[in-house]
Protein backbone atom coordinates (compact mmCIF):
# COMPACT_ATOMS: atom_id res chain seq x y z
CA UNK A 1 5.40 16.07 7.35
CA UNK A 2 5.60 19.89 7.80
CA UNK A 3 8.59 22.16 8.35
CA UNK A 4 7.81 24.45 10.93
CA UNK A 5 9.39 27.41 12.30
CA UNK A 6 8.71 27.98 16.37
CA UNK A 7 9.59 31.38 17.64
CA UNK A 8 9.37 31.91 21.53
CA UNK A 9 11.83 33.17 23.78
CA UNK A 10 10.64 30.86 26.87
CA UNK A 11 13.33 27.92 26.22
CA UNK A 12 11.48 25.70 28.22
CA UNK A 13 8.17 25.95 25.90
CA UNK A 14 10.40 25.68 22.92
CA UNK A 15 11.42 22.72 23.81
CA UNK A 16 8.23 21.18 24.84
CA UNK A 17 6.59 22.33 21.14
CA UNK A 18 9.45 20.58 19.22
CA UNK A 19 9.10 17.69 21.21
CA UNK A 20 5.02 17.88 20.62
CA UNK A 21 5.34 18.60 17.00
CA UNK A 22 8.27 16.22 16.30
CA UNK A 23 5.81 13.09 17.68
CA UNK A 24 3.06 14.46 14.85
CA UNK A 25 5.95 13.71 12.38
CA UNK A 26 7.40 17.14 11.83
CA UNK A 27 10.68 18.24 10.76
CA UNK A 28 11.20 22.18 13.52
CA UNK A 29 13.44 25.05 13.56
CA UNK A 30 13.51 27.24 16.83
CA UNK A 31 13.93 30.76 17.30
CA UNK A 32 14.54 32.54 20.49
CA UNK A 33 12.77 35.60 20.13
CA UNK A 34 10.95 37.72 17.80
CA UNK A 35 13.84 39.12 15.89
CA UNK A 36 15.79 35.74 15.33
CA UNK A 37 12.26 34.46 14.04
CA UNK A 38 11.63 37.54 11.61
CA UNK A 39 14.98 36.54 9.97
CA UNK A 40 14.92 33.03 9.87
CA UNK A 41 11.20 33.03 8.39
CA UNK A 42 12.85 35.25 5.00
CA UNK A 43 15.73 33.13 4.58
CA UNK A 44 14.08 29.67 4.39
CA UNK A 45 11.15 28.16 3.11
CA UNK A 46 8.40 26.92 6.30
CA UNK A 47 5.03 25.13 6.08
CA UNK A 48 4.05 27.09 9.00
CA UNK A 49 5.28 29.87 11.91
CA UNK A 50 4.22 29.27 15.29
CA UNK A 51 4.77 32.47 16.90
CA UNK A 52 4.20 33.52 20.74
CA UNK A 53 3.18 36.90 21.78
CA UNK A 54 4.71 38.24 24.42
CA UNK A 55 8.53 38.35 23.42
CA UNK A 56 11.10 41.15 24.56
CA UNK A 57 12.17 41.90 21.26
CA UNK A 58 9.41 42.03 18.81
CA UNK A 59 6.10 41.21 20.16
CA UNK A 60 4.13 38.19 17.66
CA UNK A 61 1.88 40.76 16.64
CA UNK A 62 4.93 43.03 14.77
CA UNK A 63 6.22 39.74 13.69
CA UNK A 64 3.14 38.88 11.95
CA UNK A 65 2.60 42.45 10.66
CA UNK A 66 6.14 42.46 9.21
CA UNK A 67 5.61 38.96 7.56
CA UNK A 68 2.69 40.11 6.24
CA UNK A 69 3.88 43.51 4.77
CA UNK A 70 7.13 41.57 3.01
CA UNK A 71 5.99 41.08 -0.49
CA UNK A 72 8.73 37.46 -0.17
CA UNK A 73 7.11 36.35 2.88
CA UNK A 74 3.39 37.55 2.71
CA UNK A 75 1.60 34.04 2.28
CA UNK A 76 3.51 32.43 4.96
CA UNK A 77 1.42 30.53 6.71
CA UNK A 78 1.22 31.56 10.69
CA UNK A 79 -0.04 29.97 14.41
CA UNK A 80 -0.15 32.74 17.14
CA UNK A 81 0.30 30.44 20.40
CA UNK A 82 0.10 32.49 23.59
CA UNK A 83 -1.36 32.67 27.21
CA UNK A 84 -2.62 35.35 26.38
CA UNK A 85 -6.71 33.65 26.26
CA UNK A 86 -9.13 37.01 26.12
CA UNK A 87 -11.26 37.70 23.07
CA UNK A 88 -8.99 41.08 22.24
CA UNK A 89 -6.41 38.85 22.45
CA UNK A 90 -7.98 36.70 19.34
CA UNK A 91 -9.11 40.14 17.73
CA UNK A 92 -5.28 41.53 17.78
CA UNK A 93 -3.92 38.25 16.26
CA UNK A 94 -6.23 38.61 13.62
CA UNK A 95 -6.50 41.64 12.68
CA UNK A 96 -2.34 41.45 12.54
CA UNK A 97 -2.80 38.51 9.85
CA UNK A 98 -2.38 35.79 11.85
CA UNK A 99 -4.21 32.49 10.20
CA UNK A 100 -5.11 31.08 13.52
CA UNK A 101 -4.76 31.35 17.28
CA UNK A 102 -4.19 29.13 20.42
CA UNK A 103 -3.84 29.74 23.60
CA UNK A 104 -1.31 28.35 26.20
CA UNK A 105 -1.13 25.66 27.73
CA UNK A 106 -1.96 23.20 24.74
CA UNK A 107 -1.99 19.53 24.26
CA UNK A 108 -0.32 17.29 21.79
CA UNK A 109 -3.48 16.49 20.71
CA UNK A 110 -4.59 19.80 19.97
CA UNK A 111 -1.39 21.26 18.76
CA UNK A 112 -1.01 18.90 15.80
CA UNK A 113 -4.86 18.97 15.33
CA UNK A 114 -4.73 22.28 14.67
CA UNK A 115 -1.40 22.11 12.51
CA UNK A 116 -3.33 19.38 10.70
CA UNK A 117 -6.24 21.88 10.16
CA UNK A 118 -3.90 24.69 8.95
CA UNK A 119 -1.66 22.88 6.46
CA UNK A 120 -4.72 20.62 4.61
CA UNK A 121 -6.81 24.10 4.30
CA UNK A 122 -3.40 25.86 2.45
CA UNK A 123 -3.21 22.44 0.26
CA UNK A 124 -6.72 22.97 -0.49
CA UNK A 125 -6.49 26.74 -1.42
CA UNK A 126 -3.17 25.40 -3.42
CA UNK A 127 -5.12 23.52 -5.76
CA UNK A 128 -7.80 25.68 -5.93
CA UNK A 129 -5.26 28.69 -7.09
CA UNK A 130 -3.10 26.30 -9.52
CA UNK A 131 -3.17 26.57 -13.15
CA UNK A 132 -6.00 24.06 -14.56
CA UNK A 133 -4.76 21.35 -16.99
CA UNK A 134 -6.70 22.30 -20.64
CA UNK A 135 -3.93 18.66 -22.24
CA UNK A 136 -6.88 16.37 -21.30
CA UNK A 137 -10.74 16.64 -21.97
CA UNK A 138 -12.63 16.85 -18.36
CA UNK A 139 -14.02 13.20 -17.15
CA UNK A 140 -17.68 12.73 -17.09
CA UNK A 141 -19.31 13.59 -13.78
CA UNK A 142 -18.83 10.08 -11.19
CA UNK A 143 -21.51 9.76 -7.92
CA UNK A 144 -19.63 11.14 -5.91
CA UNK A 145 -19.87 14.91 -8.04
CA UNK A 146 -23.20 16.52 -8.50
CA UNK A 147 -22.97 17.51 -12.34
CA UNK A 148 -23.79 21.62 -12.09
CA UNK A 149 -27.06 22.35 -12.73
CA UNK A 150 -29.62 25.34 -13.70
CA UNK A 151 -30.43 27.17 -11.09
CA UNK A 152 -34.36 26.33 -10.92
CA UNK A 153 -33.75 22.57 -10.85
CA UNK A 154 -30.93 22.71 -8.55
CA UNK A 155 -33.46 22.62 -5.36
CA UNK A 156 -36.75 20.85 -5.08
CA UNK A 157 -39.19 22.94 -3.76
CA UNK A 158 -39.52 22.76 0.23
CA UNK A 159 -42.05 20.21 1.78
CA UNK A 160 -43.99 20.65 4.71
CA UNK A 161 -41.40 19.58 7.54
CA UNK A 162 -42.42 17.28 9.89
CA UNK A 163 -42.55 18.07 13.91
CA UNK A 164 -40.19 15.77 15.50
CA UNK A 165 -41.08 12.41 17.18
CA UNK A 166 -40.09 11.10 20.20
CA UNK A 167 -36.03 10.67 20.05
CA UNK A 168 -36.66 6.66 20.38
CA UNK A 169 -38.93 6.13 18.03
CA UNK A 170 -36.97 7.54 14.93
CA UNK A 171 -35.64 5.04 13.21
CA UNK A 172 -31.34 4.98 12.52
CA UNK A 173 -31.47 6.11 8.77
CA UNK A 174 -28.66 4.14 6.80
CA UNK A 175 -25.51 5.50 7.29
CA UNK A 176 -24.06 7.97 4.49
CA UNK A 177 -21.05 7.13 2.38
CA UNK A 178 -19.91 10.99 1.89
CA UNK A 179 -17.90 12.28 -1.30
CA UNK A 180 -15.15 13.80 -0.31
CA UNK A 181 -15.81 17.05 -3.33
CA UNK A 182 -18.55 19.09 -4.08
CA UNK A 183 -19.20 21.46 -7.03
CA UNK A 184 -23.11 22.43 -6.89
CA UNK A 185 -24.16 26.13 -5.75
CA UNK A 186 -27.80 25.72 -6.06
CA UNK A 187 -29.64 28.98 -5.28
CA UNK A 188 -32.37 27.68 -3.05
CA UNK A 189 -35.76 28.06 -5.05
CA UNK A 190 -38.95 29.05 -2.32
CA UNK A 191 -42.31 28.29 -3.35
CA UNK A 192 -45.44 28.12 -1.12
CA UNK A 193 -46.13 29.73 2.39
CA UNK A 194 -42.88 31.34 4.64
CA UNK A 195 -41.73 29.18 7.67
CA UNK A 196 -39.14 29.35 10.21
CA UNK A 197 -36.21 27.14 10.57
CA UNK A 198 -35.03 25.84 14.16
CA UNK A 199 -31.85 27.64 14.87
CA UNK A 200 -28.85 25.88 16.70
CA UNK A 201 -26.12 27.97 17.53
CA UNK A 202 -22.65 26.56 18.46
CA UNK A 203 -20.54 28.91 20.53
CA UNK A 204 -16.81 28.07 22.08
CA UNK A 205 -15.28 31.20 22.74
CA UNK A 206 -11.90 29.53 23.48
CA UNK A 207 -9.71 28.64 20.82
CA UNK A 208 -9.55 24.72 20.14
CA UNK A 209 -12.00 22.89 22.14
CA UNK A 210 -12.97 21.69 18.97
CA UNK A 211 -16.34 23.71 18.29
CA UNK A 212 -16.22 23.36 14.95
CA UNK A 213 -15.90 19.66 14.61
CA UNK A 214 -18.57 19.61 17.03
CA UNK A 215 -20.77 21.77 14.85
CA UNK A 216 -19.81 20.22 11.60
CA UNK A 217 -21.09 16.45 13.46
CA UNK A 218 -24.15 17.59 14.89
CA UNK A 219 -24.91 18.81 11.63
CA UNK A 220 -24.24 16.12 9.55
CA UNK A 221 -26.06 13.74 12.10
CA UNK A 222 -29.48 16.39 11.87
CA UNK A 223 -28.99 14.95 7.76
CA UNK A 224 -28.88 11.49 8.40
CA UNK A 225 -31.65 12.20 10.35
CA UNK A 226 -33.68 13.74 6.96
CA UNK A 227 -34.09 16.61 8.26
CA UNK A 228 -33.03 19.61 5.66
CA UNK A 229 -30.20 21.32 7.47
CA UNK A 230 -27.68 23.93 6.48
CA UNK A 231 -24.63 24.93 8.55
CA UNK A 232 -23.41 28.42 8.32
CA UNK A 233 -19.85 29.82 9.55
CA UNK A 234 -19.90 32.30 11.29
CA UNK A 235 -16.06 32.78 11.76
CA UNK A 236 -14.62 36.25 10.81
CA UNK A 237 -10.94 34.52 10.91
CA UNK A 238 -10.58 31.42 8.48
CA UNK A 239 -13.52 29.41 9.41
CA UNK A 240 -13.23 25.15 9.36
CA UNK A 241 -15.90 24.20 7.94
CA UNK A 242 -15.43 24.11 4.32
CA UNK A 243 -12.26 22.64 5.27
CA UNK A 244 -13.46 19.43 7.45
CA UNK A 245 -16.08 18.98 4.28
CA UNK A 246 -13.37 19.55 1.57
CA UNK A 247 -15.09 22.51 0.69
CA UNK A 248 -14.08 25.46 -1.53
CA UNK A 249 -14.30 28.31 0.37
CA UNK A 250 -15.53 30.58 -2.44
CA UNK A 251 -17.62 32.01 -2.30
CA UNK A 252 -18.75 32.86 0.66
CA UNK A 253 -20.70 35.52 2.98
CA UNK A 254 -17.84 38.10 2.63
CA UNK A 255 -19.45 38.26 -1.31
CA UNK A 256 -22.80 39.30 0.72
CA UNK A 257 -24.07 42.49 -0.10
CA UNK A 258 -25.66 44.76 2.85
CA UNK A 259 -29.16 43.20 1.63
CA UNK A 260 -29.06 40.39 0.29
CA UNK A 261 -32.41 38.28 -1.67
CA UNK A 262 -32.55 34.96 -2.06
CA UNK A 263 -30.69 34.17 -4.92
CA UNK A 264 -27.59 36.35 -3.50
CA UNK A 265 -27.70 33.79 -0.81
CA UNK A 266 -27.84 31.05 -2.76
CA UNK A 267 -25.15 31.29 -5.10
CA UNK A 268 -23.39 31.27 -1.93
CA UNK A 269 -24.16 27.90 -0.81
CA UNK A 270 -22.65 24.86 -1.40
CA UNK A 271 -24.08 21.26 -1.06
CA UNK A 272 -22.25 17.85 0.44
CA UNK A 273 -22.61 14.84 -1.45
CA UNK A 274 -24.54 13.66 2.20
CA UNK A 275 -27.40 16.41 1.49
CA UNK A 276 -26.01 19.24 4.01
CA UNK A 277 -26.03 22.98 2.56
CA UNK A 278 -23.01 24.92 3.68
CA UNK A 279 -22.55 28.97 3.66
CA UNK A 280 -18.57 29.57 4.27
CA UNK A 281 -16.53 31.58 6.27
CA UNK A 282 -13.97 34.11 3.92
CA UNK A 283 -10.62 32.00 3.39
CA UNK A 284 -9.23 34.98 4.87
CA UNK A 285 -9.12 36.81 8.55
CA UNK A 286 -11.41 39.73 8.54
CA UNK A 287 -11.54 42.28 11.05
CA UNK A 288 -15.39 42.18 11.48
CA UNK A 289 -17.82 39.80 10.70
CA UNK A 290 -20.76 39.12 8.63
CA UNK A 291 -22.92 42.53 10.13
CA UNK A 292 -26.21 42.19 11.64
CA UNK A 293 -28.34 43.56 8.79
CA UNK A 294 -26.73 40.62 6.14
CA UNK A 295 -27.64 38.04 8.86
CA UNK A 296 -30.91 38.98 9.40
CA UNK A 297 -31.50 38.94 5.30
CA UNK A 298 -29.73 35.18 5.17
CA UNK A 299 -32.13 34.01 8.40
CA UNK A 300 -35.05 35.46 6.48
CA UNK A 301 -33.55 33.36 2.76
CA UNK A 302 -32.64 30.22 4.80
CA UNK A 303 -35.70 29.66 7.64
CA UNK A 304 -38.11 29.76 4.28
CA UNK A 305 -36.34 26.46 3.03
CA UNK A 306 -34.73 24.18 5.68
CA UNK A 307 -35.79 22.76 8.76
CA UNK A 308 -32.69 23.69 10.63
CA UNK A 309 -30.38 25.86 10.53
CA UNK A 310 -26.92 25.09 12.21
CA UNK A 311 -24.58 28.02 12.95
CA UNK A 312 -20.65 27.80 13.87
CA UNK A 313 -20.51 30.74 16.06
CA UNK A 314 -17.01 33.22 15.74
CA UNK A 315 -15.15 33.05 18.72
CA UNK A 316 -16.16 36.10 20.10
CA UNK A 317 -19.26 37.99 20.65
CA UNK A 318 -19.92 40.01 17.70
CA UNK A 319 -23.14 41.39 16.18
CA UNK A 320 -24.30 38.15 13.87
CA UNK A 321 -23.14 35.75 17.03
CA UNK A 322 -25.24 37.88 19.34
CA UNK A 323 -28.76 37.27 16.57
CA UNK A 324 -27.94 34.12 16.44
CA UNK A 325 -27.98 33.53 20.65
CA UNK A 326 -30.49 35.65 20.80
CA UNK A 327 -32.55 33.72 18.08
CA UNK A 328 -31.56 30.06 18.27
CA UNK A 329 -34.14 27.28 19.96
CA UNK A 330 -30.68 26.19 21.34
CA UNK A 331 -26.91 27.19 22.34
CA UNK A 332 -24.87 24.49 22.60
CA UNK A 333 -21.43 25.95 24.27
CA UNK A 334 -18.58 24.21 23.92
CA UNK A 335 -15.36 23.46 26.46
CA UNK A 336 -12.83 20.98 27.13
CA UNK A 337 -12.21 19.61 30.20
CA UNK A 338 -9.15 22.49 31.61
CA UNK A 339 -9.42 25.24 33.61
CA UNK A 340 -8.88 27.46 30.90
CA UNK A 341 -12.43 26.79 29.48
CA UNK A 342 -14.11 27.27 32.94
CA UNK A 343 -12.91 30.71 33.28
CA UNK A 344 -13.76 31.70 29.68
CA UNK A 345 -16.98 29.56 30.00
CA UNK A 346 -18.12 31.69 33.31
CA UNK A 347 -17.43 35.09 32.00
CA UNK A 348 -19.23 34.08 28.62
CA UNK A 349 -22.29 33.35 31.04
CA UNK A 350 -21.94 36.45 32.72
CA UNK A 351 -22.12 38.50 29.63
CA UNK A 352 -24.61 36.44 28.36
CA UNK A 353 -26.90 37.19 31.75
CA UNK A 354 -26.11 40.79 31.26
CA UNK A 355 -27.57 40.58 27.88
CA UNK A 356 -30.58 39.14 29.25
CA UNK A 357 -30.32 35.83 27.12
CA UNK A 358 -32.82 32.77 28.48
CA UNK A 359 -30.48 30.57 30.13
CA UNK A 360 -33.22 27.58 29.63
CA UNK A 361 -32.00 27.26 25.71
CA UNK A 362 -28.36 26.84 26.90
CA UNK A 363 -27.22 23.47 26.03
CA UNK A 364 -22.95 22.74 27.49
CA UNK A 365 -20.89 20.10 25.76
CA UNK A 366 -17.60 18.64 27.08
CA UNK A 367 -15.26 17.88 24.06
CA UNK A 368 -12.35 15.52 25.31
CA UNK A 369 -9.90 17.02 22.89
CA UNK A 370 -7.04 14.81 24.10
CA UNK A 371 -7.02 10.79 25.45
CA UNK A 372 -5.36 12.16 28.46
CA UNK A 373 -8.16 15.04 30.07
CA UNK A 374 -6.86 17.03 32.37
CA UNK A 375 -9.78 16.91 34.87
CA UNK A 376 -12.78 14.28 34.98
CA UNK A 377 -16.43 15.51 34.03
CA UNK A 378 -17.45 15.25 37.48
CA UNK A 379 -14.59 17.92 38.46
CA UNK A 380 -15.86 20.24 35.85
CA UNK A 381 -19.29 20.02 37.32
CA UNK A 382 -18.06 20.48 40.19
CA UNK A 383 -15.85 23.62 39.46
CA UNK A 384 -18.79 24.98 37.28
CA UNK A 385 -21.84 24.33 39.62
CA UNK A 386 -23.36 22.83 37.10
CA UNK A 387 -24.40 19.59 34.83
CA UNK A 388 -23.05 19.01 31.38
CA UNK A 389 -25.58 17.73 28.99
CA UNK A 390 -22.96 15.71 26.92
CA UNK A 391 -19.62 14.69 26.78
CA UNK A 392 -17.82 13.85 23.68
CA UNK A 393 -15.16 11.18 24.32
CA UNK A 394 -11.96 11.95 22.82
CA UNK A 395 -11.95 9.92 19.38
CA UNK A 396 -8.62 9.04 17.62
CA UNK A 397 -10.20 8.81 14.07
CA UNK A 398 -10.94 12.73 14.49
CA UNK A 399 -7.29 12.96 13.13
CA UNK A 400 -7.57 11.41 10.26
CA UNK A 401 -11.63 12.98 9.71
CA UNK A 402 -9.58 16.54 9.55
CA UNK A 403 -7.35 15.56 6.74
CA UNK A 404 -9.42 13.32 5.07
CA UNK A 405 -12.28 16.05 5.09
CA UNK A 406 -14.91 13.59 5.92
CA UNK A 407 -16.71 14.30 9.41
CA UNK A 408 -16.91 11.16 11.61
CA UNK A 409 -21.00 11.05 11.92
CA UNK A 410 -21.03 10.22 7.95
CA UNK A 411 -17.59 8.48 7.70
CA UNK A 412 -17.55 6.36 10.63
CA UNK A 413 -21.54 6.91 12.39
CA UNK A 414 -20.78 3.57 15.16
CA UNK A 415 -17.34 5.33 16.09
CA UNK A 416 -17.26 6.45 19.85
CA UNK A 417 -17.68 10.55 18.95
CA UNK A 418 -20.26 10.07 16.11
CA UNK A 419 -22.81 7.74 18.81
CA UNK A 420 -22.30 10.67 21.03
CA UNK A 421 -23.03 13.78 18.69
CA UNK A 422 -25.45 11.31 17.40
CA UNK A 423 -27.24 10.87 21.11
CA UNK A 424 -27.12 14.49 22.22
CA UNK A 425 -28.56 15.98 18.27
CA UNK A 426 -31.40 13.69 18.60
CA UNK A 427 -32.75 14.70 22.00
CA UNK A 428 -32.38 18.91 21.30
């Protein structure tokens, strides 16, 4: 249970949030405008602020610009919620210090999924700041922790990768019990002739239809599949993924230099008990993210070693998200079934045409976010003009796979979400 602050001046969507977040189990203090929030937030102690935007008073930006500046209040932990659904939009909140963004109107579902998100990654940069305990001698290393080790035996040297079979004839490897901590950073060792890994870029350019958590799946299915995989964040504003692995976050590409070699990038990586490589997103909101010459460098490092590469894309088009669309085999994109993710998904198509990308690669995913959709596949289709070449159903146990930190394709591979990541990975 969280205690959350909600500052909005619209009474009626105050009262619908502290009815939303009161059935997740939360304790909620309202505040009518952007003023009345300001002071409440440096008198008491929240978990988190869930701020609107546009407010008479104060706009949500100045609110989160004065939290930020106030030396008391400056790690508080903040939600802009708004209608306000544009990529500047996202940009502003960001670059104001907000930790995360939604965009009005939002479900239950995806309200306290998001809350969820936000309070289990500040637990898990709270332990990773506390004081260690020095009283006790450190336990030996158990299966589920890869002991450290030096950095030329942390990687076996890359075998030839095989070209894949027909979808039906590979055989269901056995599901993977995952750990829910990791401590090796091998730096990946390259011996023999250069290839090229498939790229699989996962775009959603529309806060929570759940991109992430479909990225983070499809990933961890390509490893149950033994195929060598590695899933790089992309997000310039507090990316997931370490988070739904139980990650740390450091380091991560921020530490990147402008060119990077290959044992630059693999300090950075981190490695899941189930065999997946991870490269983080910076803990913190940036105003600009990882710059085209640095991706080009980690491409270059990671195609020489795995077989594919998996990439979370940041929510908006910037200049490592536009390599990886233009480079990827495939672009899975990403909506829920609203009209909210029509409109963003047809004006990411049109600047996507006007770019000149192949359309052939594009790949479109419908993530039921909530058990109650607000329109059928068939009426997205329909609104769209086009097919969808998956739909995720919505899957209760994706709650409890965010706090837990354990994605559903390794935790739970027979539940209803994991069969259908599991489906659509193994026929790209």
């Amino acid at each position: 249970m969280a205690n959350i602050l909600v500052t909005d001046d619209d009474l009626d969507v105050r009262q619908i949030l502290r009815v939303m977040l009161k059935r997740g189990g939360h304790e909620v203090t309202l505040a009518p405008g952007g003023l009345s929030g300001l002071e409440l937030v440096t008198q008491k102690n929240f978990d988190l602020m869930i701020c609107d935007v546009m407010m008479p008073d104060m706009d949500g930006y100045q609110v989160t610009r004065r939290v930020r500046s106030n030396p008391s209040t400056k790690e508080q932990l903040i939600l802009i919620l708004t209608a306000r659904a544009q990529p500047a939009d996202y940009q502003a909140a960001m670059a104001a210090g907000a930790d995360a963004y939604l965009s009005k109107p939002v479900t239950h579902d995806v309200l306290n999924a998001k809350v969820a998100e936000l309070l289990k990654a500040k637990q898990l940069r709270d332990q990773e700041n506390a004081p260690e305990e020095v009283a006790a001698p450190a336990p030996a290393p158990s299966a589920a922790v890869t002991a450290p080790q030096p950095v030329a035996q942390a990687m076996p040297a890359p075998a030839p990768v095989a070209q894949p079979a027909v979808v039906a004839a590979v055989p269901a490897p056995a599901p993977v019990a995952p750990a829910p901590v990791q401590v090796q950073r091998p730096a990946p060792a390259v011996n023999g002739a250069k290839k090229t890994a498939r790229l699989i870029s996962i775009l959603g350019l529309r806060g929570g239809v759940g991109t992430t958590t479909v990225a983070v799946n499809m990933a961890s299915a390509l490893t149950r599949m033994r195929k060598r995989t590695c899933l790089v964040d992309l997000s310039p504003s507090v990316g997931h993924v370490a988070m739904q692995l139980r990650q740390n976050p450091d380091p991560n590409w921020e530490d990147l230099g402008a060119n990077p070699d290959q044992r630059q990038v693999g300090k950075l990586m981190a490695k899941h008990a189930s065999g997946l490589y991870t490269l983080s997103a910076p803990p913190k909101a940036q105003q600009r993210g990882l710059q085209s010459g640095a991706f080009a460098k980690v491409n270059e490092v990671l195609g020489s070693y795995f077989s594919d590469i998996v990439l979370d894309c940041s929510p908006w088009l910037d200049d490592a998200t536009i390599a990886s669309l233009r480079q990827s085999a495939y672009v899975v994109m990403v909506l829920s079934p609203d009209m909210g993710s029509i409109v963003t998904l047809r004006g990411t198509l049109k600047a996507l045409n006007e770019m000149g990308l192949d359309h052939s690669r594009f790949r479109f995913v419908l993530n039921n976010i909530s058990p109650d959709p607000m329109m059928t596949r068939s009426a997205v289709e329909q609104r769209l003009n086009m097919q969808m070449h998956a739909e995720v159903p919505y899957d209760a146990a994706q709650n409890n796979a965010l706090l837990n930190g354990q994605p559903l394709v390794l935790s739970n591979p027979q539940s209803p979400l994991s069969n259908a990541v599991g489906r659509f990975t193994a026929g790209l």
